[in-house]
C-alpha atoms as a PDB file:
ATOM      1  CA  UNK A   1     -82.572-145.530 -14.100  1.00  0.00           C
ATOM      2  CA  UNK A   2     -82.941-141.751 -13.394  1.00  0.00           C
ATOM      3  CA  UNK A   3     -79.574-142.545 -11.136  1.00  0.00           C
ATOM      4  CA  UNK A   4     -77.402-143.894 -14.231  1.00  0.00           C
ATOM      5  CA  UNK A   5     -77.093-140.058 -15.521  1.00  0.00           C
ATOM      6  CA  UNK A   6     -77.239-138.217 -12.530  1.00  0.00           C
ATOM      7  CA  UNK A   7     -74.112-140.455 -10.346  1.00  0.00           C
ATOM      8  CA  UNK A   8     -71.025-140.248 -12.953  1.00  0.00           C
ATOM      9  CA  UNK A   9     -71.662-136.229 -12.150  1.00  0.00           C
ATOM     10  CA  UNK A  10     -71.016-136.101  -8.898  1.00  0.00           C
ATOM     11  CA  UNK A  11     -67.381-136.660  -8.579  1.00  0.00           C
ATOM     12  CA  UNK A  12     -67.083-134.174 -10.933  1.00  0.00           C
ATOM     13  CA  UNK A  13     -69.096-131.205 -10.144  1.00  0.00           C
ATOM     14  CA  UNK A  14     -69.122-131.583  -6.317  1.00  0.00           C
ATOM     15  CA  UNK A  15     -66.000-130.119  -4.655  1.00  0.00           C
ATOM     16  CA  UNK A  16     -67.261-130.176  -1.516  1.00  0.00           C
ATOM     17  CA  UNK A  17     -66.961-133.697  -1.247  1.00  0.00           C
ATOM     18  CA  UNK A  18     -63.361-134.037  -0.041  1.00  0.00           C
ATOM     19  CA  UNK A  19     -63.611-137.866   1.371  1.00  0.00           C
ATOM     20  CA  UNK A  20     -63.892-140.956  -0.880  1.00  0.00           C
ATOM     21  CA  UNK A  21     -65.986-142.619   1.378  1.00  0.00           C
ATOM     22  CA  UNK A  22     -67.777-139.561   2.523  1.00  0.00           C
ATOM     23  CA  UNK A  23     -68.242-139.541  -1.724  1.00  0.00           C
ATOM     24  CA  UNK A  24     -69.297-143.305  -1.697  1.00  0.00           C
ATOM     25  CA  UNK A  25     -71.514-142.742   0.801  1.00  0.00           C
ATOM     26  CA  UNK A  26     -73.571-140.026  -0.147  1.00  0.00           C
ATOM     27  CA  UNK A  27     -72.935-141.783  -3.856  1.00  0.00           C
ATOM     28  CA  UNK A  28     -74.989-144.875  -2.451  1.00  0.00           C
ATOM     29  CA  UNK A  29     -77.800-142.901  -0.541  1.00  0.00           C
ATOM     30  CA  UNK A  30     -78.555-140.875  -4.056  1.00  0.00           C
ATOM     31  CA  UNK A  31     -78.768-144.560  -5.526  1.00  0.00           C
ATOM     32  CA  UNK A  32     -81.431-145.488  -2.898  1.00  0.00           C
ATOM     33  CA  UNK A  33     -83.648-142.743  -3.118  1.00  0.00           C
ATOM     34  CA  UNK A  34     -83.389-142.599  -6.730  1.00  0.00           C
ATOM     35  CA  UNK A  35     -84.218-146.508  -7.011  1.00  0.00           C
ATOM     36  CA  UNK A  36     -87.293-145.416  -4.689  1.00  0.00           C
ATOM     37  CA  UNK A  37     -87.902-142.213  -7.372  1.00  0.00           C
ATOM     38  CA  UNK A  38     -87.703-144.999 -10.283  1.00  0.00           C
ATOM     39  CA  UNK A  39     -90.297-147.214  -8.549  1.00  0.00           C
ATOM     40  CA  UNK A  40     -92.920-144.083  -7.849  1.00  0.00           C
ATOM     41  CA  UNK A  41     -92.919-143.336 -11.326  1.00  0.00           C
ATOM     42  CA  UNK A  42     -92.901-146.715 -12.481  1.00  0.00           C
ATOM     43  CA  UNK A  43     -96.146-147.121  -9.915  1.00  0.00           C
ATOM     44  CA  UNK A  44     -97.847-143.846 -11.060  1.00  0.00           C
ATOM     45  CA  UNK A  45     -97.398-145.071 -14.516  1.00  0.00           C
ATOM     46  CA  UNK A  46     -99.638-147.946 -13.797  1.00  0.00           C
ATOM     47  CA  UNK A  47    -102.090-145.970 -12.006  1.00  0.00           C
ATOM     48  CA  UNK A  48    -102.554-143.395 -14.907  1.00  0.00           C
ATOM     49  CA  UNK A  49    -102.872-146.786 -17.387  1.00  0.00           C
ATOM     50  CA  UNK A  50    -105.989-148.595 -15.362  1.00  0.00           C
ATOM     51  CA  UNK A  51    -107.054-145.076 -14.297  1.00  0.00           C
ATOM     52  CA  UNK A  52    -107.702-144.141 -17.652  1.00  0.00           C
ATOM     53  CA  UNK A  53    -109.200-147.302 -19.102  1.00  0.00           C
ATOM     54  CA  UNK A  54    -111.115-147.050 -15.790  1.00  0.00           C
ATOM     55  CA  UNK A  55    -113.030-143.739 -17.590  1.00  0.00           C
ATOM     56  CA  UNK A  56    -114.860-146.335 -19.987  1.00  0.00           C
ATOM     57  CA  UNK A  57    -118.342-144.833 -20.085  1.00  0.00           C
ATOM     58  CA  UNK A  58    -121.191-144.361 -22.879  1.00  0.00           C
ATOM     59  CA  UNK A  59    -120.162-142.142 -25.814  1.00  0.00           C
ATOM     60  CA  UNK A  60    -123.711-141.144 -26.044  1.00  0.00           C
ATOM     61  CA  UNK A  61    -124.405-143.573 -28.929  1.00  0.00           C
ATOM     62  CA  UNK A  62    -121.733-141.187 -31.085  1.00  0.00           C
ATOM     63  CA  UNK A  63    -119.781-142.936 -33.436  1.00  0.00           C
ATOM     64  CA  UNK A  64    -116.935-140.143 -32.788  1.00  0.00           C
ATOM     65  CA  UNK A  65    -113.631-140.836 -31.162  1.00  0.00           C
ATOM     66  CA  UNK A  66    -114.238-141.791 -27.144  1.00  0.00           C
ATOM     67  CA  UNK A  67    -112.125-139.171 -24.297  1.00  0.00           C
ATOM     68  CA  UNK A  68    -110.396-143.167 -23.391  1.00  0.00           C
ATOM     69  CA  UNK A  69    -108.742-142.854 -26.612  1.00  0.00           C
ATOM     70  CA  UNK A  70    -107.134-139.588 -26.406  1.00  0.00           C
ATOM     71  CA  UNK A  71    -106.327-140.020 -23.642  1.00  0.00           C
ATOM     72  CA  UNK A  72    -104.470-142.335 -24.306  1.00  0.00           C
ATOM     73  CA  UNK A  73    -103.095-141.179 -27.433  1.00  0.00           C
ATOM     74  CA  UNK A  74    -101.846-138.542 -25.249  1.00  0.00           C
ATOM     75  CA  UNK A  75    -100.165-140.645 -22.766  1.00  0.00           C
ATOM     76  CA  UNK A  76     -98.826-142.296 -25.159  1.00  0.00           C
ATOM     77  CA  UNK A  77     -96.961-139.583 -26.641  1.00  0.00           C
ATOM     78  CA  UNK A  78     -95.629-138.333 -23.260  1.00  0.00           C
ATOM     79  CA  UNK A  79     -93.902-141.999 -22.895  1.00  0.00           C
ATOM     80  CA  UNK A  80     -92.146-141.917 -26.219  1.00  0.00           C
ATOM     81  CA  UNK A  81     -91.254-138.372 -25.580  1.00  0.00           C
ATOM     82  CA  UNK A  82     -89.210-139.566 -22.570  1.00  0.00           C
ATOM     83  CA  UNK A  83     -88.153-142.486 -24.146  1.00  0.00           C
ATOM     84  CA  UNK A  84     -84.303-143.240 -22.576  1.00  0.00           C
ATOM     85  CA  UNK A  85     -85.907-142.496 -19.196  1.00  0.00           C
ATOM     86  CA  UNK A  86     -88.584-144.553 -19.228  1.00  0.00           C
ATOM     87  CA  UNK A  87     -87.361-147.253 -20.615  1.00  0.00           C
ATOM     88  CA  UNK A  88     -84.730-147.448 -18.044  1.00  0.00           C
ATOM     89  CA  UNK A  89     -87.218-147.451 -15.333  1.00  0.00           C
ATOM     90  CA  UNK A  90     -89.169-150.270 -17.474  1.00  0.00           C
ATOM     91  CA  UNK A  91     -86.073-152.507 -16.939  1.00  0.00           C
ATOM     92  CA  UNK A  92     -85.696-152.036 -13.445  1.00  0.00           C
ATOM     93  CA  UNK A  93     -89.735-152.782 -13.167  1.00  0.00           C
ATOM     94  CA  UNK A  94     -88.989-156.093 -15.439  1.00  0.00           C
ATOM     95  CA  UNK A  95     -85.855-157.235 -12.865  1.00  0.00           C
ATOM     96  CA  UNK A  96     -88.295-156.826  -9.830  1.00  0.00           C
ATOM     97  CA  UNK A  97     -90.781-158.951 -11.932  1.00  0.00           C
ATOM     98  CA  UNK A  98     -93.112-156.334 -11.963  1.00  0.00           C
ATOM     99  CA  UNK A  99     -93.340-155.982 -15.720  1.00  0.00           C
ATOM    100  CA  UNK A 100     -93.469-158.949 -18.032  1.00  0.00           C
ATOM    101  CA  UNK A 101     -93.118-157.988 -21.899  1.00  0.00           C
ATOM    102  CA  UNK A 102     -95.189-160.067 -24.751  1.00  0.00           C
ATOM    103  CA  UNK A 103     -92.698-159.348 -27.412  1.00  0.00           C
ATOM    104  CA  UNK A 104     -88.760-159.717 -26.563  1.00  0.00           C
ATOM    105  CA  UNK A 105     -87.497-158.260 -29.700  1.00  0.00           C
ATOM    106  CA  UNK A 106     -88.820-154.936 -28.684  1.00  0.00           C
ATOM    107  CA  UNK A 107     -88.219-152.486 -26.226  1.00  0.00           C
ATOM    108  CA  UNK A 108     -89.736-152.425 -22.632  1.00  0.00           C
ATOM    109  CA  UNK A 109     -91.705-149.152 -23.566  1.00  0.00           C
ATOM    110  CA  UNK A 110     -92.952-150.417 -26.985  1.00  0.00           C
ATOM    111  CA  UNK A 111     -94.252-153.254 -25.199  1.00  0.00           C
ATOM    112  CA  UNK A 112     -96.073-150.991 -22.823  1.00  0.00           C
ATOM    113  CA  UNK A 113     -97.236-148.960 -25.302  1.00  0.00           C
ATOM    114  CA  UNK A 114     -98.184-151.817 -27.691  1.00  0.00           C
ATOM    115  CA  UNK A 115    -100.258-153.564 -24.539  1.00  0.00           C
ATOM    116  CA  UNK A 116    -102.329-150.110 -23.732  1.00  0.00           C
ATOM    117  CA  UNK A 117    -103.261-149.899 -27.263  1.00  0.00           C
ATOM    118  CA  UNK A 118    -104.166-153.163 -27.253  1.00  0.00           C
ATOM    119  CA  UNK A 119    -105.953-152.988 -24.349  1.00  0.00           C
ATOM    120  CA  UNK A 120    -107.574-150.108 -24.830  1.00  0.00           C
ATOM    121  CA  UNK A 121    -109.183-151.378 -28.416  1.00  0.00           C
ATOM    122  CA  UNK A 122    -110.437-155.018 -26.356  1.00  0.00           C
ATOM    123  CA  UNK A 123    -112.067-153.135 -23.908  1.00  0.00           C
ATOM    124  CA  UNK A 124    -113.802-150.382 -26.222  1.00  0.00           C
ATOM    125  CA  UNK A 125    -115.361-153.670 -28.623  1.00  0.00           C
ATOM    126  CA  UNK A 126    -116.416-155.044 -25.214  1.00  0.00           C
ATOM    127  CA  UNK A 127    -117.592-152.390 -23.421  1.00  0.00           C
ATOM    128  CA  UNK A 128    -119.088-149.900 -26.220  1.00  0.00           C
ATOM    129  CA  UNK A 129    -121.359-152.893 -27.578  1.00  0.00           C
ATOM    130  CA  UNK A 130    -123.802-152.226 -25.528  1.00  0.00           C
ATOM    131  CA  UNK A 131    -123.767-148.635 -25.981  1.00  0.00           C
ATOM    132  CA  UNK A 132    -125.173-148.721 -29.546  1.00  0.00           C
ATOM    133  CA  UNK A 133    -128.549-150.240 -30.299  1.00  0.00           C
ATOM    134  CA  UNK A 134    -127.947-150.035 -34.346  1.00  0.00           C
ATOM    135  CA  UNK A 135    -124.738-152.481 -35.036  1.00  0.00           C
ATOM    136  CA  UNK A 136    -123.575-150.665 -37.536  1.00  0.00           C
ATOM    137  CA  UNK A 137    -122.855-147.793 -35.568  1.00  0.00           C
ATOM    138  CA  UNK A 138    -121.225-149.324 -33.310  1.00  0.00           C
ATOM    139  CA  UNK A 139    -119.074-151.169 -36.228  1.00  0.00           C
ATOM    140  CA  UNK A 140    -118.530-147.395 -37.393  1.00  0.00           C
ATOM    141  CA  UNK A 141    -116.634-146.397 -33.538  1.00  0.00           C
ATOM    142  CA  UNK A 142    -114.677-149.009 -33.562  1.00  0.00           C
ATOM    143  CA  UNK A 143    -113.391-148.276 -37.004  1.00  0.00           C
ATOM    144  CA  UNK A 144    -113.227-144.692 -36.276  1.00  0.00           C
ATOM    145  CA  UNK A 145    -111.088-145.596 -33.209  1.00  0.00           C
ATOM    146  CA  UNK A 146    -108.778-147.975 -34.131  1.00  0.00           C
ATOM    147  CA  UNK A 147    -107.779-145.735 -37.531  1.00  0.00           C
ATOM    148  CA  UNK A 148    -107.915-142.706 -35.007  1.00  0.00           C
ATOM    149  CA  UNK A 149    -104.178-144.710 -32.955  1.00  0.00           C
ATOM    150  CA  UNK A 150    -103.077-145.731 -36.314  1.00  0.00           C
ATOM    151  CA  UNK A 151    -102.869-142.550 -37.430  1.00  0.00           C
ATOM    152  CA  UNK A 152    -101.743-140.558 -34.640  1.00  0.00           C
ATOM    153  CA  UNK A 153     -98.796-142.994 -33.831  1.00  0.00           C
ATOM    154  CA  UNK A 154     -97.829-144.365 -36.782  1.00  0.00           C
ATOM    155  CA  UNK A 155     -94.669-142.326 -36.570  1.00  0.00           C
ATOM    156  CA  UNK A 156     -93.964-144.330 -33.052  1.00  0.00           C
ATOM    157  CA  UNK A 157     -94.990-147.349 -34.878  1.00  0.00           C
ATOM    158  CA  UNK A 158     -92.276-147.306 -37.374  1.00  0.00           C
ATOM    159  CA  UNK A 159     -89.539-146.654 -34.953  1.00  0.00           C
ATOM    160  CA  UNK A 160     -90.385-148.882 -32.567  1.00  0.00           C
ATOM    161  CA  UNK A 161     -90.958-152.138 -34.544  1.00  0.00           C
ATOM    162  CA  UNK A 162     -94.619-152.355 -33.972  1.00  0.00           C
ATOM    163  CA  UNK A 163     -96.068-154.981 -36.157  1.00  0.00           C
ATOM    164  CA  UNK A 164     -98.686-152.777 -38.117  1.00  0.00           C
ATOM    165  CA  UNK A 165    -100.387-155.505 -40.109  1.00  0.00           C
ATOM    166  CA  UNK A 166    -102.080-156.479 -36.704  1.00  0.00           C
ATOM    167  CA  UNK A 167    -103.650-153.049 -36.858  1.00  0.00           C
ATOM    168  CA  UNK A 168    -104.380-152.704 -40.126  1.00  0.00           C
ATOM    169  CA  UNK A 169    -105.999-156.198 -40.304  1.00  0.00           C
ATOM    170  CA  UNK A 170    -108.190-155.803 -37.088  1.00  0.00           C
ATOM    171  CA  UNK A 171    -109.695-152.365 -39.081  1.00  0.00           C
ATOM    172  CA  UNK A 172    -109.975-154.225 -41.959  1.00  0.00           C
ATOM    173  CA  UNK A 173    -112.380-156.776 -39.966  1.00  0.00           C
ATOM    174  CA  UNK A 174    -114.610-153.916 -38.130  1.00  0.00           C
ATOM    175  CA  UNK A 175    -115.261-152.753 -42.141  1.00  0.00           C
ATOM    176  CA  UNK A 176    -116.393-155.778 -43.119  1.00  0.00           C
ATOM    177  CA  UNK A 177    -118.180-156.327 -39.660  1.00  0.00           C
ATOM    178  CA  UNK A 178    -119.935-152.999 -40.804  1.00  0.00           C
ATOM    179  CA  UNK A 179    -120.327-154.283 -44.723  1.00  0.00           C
ATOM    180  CA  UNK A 180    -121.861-156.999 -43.670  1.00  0.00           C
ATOM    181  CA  UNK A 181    -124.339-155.640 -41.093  1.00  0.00           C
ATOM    182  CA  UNK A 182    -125.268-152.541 -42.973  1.00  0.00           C
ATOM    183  CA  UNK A 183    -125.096-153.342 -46.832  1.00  0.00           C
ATOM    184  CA  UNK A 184    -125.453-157.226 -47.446  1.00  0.00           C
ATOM    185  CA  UNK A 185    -129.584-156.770 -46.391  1.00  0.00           C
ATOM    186  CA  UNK A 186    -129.670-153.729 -48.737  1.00  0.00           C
ATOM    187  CA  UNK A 187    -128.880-156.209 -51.470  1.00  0.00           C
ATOM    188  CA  UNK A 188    -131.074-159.190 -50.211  1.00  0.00           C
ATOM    189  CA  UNK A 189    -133.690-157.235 -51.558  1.00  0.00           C
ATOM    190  CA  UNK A 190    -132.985-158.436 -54.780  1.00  0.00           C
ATOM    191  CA  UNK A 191    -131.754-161.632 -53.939  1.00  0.00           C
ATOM    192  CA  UNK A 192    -134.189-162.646 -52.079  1.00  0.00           C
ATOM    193  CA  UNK A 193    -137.306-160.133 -52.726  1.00  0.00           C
ATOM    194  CA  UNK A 194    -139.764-161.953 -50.198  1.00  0.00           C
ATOM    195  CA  UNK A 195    -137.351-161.188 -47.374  1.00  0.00           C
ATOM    196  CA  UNK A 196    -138.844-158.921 -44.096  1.00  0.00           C
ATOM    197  CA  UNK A 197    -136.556-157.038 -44.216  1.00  0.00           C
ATOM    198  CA  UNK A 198    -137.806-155.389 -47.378  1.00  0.00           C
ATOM    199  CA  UNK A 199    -141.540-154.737 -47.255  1.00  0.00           C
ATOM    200  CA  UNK A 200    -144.126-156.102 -48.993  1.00  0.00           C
ATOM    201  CA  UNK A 201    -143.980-158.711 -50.930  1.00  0.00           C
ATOM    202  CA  UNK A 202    -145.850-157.328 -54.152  1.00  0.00           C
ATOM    203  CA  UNK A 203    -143.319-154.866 -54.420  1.00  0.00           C
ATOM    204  CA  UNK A 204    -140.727-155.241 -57.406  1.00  0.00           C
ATOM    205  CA  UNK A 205    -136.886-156.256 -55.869  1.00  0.00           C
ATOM    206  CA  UNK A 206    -135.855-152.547 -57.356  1.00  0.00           C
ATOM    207  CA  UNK A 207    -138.485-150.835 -55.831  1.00  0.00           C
ATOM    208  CA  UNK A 208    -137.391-152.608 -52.060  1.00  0.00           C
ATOM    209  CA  UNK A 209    -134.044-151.549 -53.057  1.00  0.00           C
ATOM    210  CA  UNK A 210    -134.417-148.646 -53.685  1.00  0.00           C
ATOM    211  CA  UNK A 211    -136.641-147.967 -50.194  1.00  0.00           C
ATOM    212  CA  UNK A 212    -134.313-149.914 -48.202  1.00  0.00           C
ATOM    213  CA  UNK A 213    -131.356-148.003 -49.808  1.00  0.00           C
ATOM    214  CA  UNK A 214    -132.649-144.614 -49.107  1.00  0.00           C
ATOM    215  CA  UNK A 215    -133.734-145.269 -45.633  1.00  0.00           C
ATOM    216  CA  UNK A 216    -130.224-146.820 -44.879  1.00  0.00           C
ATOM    217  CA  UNK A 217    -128.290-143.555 -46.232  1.00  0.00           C
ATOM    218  CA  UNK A 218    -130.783-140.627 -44.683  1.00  0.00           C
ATOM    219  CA  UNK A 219    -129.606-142.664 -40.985  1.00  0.00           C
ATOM    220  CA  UNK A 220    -125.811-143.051 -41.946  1.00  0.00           C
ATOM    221  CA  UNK A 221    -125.983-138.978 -43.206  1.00  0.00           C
ATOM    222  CA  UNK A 222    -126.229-138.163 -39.851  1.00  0.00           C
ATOM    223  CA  UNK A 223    -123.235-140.740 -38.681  1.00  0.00           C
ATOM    224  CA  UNK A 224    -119.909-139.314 -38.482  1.00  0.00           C
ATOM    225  CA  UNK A 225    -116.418-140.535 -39.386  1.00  0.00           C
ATOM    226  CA  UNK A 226    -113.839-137.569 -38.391  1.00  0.00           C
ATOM    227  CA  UNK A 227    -111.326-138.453 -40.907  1.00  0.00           C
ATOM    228  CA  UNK A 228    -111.817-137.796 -44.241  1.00  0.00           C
ATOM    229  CA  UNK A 229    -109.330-140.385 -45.591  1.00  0.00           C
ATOM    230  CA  UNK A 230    -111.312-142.703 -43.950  1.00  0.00           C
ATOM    231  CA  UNK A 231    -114.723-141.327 -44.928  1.00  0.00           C
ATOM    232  CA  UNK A 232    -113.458-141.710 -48.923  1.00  0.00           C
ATOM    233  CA  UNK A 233    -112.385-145.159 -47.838  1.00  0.00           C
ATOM    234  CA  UNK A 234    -115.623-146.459 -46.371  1.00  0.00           C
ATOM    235  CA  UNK A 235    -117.638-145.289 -48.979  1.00  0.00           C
ATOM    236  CA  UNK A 236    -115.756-147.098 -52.270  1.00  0.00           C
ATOM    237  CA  UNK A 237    -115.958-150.092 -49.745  1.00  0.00           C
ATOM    238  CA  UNK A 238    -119.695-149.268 -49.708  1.00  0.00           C
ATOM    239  CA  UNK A 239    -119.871-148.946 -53.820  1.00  0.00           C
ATOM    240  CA  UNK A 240    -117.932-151.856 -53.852  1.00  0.00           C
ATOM    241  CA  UNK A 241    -119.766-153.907 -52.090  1.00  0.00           C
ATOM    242  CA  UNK A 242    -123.128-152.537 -53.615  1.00  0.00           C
ATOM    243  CA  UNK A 243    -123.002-151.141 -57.082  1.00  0.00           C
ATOM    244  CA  UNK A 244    -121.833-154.460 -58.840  1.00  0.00           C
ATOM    245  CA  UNK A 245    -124.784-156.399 -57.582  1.00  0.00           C
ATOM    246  CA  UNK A 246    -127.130-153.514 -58.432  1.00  0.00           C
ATOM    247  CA  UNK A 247    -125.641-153.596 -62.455  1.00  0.00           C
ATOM    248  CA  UNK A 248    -125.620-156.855 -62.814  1.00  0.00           C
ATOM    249  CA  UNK A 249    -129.312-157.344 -61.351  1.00  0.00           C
ATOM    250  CA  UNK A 250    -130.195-154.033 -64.274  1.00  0.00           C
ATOM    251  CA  UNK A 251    -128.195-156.434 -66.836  1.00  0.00           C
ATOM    252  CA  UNK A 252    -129.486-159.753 -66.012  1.00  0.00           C
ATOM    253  CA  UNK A 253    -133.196-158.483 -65.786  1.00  0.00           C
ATOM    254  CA  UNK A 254    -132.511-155.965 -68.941  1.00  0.00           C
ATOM    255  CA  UNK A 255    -133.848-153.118 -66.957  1.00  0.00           C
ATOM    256  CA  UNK A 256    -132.290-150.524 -69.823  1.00  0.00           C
ATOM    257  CA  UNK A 257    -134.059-147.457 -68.286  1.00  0.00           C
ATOM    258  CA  UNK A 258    -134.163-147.941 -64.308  1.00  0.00           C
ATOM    259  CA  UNK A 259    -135.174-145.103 -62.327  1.00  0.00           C
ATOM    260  CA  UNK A 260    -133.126-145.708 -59.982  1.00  0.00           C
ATOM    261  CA  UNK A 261    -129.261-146.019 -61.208  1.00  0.00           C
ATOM    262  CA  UNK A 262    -125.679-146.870 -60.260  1.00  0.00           C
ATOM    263  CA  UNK A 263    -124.662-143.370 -60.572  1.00  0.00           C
ATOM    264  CA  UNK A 264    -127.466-142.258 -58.759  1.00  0.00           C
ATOM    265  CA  UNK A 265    -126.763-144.818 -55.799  1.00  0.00           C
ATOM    266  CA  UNK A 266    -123.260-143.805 -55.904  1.00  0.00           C
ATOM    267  CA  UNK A 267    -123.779-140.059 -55.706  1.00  0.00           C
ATOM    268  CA  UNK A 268    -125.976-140.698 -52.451  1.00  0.00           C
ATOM    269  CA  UNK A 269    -122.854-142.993 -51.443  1.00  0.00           C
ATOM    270  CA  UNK A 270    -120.795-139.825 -51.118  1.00  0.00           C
ATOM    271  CA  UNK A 271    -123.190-138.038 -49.073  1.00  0.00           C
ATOM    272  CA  UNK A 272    -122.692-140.521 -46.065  1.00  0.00           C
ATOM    273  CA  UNK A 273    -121.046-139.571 -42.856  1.00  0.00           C
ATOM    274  CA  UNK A 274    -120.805-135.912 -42.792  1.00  0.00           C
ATOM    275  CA  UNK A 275    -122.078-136.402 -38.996  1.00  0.00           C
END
């Protein structure tokens, strides 16, 4: 508590305390209302946690990262700033049962900080899915999200134990979420060259391709992802995913002069969210 620092002072910097018990007494009265200080912080610190998840509205169908998020990202980073402090006031809330860690090999504050990220990425997947009438997209905020906390507290990840596979393994799902959404029709056109999804059917499976291709990347131009680590990441996932199936279809149909080629579909590739 706030009291542990301030108490061992005062019988050394107060001379006008001449009686022991008179020093006792005042001692145990500073106690009290610093208890009740401990508690009103612990209590606003709750309020400004459902407060701001409270703020959940519509990012206006933008992929970009959502206020909820820096805010807290920000909060966040006030906490760890004030670490000692906190966390002292986190034990006191955990003897009055008021706080109830997940992870016991942690400290009270990483736990509190590791449940508002948490919570704040479960709520976003719930609540933004309805904000985003093209899946992808909304595949696209979440990743640009949950990469957007990685990054920003990775430092307070390392020194505070936080398992970071759990992270990096629930972005890892929203990219193929968005692989599969965005990219896996693309290629049915040749699989499959009598799907809807690719026109006509007296079209040739290169020619669907290379519609459906084009139409998909003039949309996801216009998408954003903020950081351009990421950006380079999603599109060799994209390649990945795409330019293998599109050789071998050239190879296996010996197509030896397509107008339409890998390094052509890779070059529009890099062109994607520049938002």
């Amino acid at each position: 508590m706030a009291s542990e620092r301030i108490l061992p002072s005062l019988s050394s910097s107060s001379p006008c305390i001449e009686s022991t018990d008179g020093m006792m007494g005042l001692g145990e009265h500073l106690s009290t209302e610093l208890t009740k200080l401990d508690e009103a912080i612990w209590d606003t610190m709750v309020d400004i946690r459902t407060g701001t998840l409270a703020w959940m509205q519509d990012n206006g169908s933008s992929s970009d990262i959502h206020r909820v998020t820096h805010s807290i990202i920000s909060y966040t980073k006030v906490l760890w700033a004030n670490y000692r402090s906190l966390n002292r006031i986190l034990d006191g809330a955990y003897l009055r049962g008021k706080f109830k860690p997940d992870n016991q090999s942690v400290s009270h504050l990483t736990n509190l900080i590791m449940e508002m990220v948490r919570s704040t990425e479960d709520q976003l997947a719930r609540k933004s899915q309805s904000w985003f009438p093209d899946e992808s997209l909304w595949f696209l905020f979440l990743i640009n999200n949950a990469y957007f906390m990685l990054q920003q507290l990775q430092t307070i990840w390392c020194l505070a134990g936080f398992p970071m596979p759990i992270l990096t393994r629930r972005i890892d799902d929203y990219i193929n979420g968005y692989l599969s959404v965005s990219w896996v029709p693309v290629l049915r056109c040749l699989r499959d060259p009598a799907t809807p999804c690719c026109f006509a059917r007296t079209s040739s499976p290169l020619t669907k391709l290379e519609s459906t291709f084009h139409k998909t990347c003039a949309t996801q131009k216009l998408w954003k992802v903020p950081d351009p680590d990421m950006r380079k990441r999603m599109r060799k996932a994209i390649a990945e995913k795409v330019i293998p199936v599109f050789t071998q279809f050239l190879e296996d149909n010996s197509v030896s002069t397509p107008g339409f080629t890998p390094k052509k579909l890779e070059e529009m590739l890099g062109e994607l969210f520049e938002g």
